[in-house]
C-alpha atoms as a PDB file:
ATOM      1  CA  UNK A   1      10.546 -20.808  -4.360  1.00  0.00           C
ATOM      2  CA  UNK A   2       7.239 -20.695  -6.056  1.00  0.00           C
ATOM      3  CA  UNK A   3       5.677 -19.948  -3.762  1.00  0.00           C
ATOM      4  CA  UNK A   4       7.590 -16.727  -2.978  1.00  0.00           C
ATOM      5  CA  UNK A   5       7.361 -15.767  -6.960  1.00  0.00           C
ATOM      6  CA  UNK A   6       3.539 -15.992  -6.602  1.00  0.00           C
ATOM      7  CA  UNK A   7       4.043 -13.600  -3.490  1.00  0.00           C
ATOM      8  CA  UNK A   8       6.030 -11.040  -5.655  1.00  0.00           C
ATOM      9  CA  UNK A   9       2.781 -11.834  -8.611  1.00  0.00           C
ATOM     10  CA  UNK A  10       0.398 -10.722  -5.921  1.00  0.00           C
ATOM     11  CA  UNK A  11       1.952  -8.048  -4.215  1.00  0.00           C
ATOM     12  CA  UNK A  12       2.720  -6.232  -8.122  1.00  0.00           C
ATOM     13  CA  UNK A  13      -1.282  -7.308  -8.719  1.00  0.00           C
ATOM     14  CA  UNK A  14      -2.848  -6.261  -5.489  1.00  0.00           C
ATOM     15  CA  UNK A  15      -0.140  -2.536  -6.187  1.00  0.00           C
ATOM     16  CA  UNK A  16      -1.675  -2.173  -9.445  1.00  0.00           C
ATOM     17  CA  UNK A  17      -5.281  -2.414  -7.711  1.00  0.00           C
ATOM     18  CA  UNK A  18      -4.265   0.087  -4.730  1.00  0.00           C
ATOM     19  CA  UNK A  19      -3.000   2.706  -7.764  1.00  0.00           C
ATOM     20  CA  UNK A  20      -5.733   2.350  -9.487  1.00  0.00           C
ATOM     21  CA  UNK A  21      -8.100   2.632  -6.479  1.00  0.00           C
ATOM     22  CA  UNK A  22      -6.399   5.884  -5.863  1.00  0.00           C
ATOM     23  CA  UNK A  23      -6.330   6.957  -9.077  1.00  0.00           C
ATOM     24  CA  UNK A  24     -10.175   6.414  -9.314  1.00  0.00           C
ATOM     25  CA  UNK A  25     -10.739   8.382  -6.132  1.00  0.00           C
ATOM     26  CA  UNK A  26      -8.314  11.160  -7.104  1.00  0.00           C
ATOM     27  CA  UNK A  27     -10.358  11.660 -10.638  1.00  0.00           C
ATOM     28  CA  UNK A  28     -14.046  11.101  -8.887  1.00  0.00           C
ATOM     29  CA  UNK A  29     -13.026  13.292  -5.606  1.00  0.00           C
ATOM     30  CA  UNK A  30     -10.673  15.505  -6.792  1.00  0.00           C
ATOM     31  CA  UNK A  31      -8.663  14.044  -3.329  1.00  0.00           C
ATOM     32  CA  UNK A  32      -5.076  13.987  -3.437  1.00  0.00           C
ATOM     33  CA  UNK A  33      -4.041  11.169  -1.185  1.00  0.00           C
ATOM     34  CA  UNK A  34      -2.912   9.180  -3.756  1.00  0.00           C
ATOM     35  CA  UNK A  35       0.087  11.180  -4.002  1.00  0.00           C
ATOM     36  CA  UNK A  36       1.279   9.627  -0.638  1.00  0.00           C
ATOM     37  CA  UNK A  37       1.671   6.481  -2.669  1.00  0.00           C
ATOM     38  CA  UNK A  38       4.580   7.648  -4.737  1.00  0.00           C
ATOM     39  CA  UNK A  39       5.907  10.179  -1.771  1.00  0.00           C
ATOM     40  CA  UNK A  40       9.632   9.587  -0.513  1.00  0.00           C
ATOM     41  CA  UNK A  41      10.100  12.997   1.560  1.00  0.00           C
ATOM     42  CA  UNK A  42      10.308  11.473   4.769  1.00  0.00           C
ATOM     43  CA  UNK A  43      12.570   8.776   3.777  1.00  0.00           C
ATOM     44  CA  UNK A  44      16.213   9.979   4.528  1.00  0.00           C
ATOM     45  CA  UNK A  45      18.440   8.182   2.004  1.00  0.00           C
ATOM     46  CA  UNK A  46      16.144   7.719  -0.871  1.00  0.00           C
ATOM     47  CA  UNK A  47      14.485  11.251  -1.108  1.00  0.00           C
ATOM     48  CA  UNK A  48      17.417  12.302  -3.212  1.00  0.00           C
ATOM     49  CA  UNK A  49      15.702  10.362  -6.155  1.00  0.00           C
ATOM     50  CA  UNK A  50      12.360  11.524  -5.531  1.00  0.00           C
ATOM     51  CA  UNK A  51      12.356  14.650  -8.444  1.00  0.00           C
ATOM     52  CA  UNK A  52      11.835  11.670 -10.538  1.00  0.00           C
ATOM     53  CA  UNK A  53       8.415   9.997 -11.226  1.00  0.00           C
ATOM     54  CA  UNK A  54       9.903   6.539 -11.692  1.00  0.00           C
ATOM     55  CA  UNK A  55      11.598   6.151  -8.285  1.00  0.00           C
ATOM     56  CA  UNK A  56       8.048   6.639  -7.107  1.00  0.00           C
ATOM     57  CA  UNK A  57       6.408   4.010  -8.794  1.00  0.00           C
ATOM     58  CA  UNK A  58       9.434   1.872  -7.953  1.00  0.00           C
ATOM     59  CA  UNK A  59       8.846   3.052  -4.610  1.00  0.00           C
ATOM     60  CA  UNK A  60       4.993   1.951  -4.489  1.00  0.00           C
ATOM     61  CA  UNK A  61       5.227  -1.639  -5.969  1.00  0.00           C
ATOM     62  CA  UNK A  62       8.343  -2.348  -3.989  1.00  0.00           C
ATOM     63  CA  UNK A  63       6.521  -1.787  -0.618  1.00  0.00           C
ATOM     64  CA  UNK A  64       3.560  -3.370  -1.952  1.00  0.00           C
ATOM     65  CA  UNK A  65       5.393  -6.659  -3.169  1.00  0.00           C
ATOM     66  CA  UNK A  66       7.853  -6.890   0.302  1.00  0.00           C
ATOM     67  CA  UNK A  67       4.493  -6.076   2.402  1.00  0.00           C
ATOM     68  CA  UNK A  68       2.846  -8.885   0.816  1.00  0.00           C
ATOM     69  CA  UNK A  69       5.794 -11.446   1.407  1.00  0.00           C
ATOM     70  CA  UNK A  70       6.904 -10.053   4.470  1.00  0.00           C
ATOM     71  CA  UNK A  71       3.158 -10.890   6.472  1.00  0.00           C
ATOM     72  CA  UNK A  72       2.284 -13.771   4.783  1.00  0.00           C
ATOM     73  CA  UNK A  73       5.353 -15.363   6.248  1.00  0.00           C
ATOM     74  CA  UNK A  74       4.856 -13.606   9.748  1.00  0.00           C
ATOM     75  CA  UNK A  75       1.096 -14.975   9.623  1.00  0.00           C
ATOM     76  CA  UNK A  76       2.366 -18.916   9.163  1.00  0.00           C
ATOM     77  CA  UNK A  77       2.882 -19.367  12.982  1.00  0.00           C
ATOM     78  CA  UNK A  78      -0.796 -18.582  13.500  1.00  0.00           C
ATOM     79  CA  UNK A  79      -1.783 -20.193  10.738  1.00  0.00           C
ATOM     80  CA  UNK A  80      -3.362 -17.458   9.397  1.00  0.00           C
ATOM     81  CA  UNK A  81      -1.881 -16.988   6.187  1.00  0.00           C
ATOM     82  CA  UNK A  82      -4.769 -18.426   3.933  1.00  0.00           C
ATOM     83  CA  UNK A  83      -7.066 -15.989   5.518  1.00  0.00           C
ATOM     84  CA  UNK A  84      -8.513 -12.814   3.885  1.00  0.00           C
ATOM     85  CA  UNK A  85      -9.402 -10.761   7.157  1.00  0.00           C
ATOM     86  CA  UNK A  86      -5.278 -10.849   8.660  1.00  0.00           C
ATOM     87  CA  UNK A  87      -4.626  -8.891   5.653  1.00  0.00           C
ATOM     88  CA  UNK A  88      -7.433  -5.964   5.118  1.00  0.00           C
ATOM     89  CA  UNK A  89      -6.900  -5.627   9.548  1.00  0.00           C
ATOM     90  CA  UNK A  90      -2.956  -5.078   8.553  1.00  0.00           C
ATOM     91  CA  UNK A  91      -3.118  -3.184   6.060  1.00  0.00           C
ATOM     92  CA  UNK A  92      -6.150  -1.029   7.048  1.00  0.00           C
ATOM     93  CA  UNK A  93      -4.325  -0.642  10.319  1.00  0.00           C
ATOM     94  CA  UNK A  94      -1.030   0.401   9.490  1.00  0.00           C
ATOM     95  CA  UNK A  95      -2.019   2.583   6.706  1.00  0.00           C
ATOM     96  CA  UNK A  96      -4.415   4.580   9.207  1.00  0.00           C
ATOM     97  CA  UNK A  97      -1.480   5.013  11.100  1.00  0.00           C
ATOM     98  CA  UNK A  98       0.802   5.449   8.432  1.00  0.00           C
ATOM     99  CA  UNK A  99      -0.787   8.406   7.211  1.00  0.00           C
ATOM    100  CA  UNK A 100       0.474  10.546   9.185  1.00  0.00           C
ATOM    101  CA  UNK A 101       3.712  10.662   7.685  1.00  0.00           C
ATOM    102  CA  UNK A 102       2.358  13.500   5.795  1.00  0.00           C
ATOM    103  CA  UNK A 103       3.129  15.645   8.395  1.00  0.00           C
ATOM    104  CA  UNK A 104       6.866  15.365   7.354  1.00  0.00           C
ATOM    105  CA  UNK A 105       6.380  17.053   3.920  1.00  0.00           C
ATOM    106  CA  UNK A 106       5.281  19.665   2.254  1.00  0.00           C
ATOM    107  CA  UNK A 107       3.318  17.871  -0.843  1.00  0.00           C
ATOM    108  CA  UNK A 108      -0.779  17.427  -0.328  1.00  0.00           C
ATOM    109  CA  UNK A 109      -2.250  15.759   1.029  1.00  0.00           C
ATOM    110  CA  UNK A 110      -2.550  17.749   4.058  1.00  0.00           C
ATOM    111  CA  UNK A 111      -1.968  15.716   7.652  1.00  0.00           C
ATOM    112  CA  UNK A 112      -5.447  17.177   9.291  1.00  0.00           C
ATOM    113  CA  UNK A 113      -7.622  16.225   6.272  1.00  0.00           C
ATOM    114  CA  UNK A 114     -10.441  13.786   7.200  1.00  0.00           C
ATOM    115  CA  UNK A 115     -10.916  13.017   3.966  1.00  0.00           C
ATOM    116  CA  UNK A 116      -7.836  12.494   2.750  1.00  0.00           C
ATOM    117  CA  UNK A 117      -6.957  10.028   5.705  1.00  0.00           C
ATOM    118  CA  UNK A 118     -10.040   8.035   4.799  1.00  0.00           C
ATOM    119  CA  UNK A 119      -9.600   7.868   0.967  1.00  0.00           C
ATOM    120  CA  UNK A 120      -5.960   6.559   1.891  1.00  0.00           C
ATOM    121  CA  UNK A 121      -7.091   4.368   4.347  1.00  0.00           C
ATOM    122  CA  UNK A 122     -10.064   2.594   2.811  1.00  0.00           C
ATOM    123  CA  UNK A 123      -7.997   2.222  -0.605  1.00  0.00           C
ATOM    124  CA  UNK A 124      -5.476  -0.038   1.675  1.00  0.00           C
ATOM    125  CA  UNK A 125      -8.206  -2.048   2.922  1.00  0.00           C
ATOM    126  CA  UNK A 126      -9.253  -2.938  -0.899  1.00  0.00           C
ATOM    127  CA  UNK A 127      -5.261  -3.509  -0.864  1.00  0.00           C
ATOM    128  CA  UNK A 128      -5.451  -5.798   1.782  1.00  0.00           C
ATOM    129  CA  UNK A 129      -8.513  -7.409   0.775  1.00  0.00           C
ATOM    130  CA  UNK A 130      -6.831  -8.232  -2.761  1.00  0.00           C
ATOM    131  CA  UNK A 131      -3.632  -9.716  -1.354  1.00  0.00           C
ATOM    132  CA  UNK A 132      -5.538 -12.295   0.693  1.00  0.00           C
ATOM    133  CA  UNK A 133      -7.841 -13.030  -1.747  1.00  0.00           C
ATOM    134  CA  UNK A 134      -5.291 -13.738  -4.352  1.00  0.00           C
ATOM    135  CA  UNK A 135      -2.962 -15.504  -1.915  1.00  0.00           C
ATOM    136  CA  UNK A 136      -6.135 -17.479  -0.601  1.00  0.00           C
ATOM    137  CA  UNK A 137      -6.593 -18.360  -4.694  1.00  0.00           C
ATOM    138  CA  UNK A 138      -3.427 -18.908  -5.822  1.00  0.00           C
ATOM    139  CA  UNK A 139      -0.764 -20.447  -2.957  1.00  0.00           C
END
């Protein structure tokens, strides 16, 4: 049981980090690909709630927090759970990928922008690289 709290800690931690990552690059850049963070278009059921700002933050920390339990647990058969590197290749990974949702709405970033795909991308590697250091220093 503590050990899952300190999950929940470190996925809310290593959130906070990937919003503020995004945050920095949206102010520096002028990029937009932060707002994919907070973006509920292309979910079906949930969408309904997305005219308001706080179902997107809710949104953002609860993927980040479930993420963070959900592959530490799938990385304990491979006893790779204490390791950094499982953890910036997942996330780095599936948010390249995971992009491309963007193609099922309307709100920017666009789905063709380099850019955009690599500010998204490389702020989920930080991400990554934050959960398994702070599950590598705290569980």
């Amino acid at each position: 049981m503590i050990t899952l709290l300190k999950l929940i800690i470190i996925g809310f931690v290593a959130g906070a980090i990937l919003a503020a990552v995004g945050k920095i690059i949206r102010i520096t850049t002028g990029n937009k690909a932060e707002i994919l963070l907070y973006n509920m278009d292309y979910m079906p059921v949930i969408k309904r709630w997305s005219d308001k700002w706080i179902t997107g933050i809710i949104f953002h920390y609860t993927t980040c927090i479930v993420s963070a339990v959900v592959l530490f647990y799938m990385l304990i058969p491979f006893s790779w759970e204490l390791n950094i590197w499982p953890y910036v290749l997942v996330y780095t990974a599936g948010s390249a990928a995971l992009y491309f949702l963007s193609l099922l709405t309307d709100k920017p970033p666009a789905s063709d922008s380099f850019s955009s795909w690599f500010y998204w991308t490389f702020s989920h590697a930080i991400f990554g690289f934050a959960v398994g250091f702070l599950i590598k220093l705290w569980i």
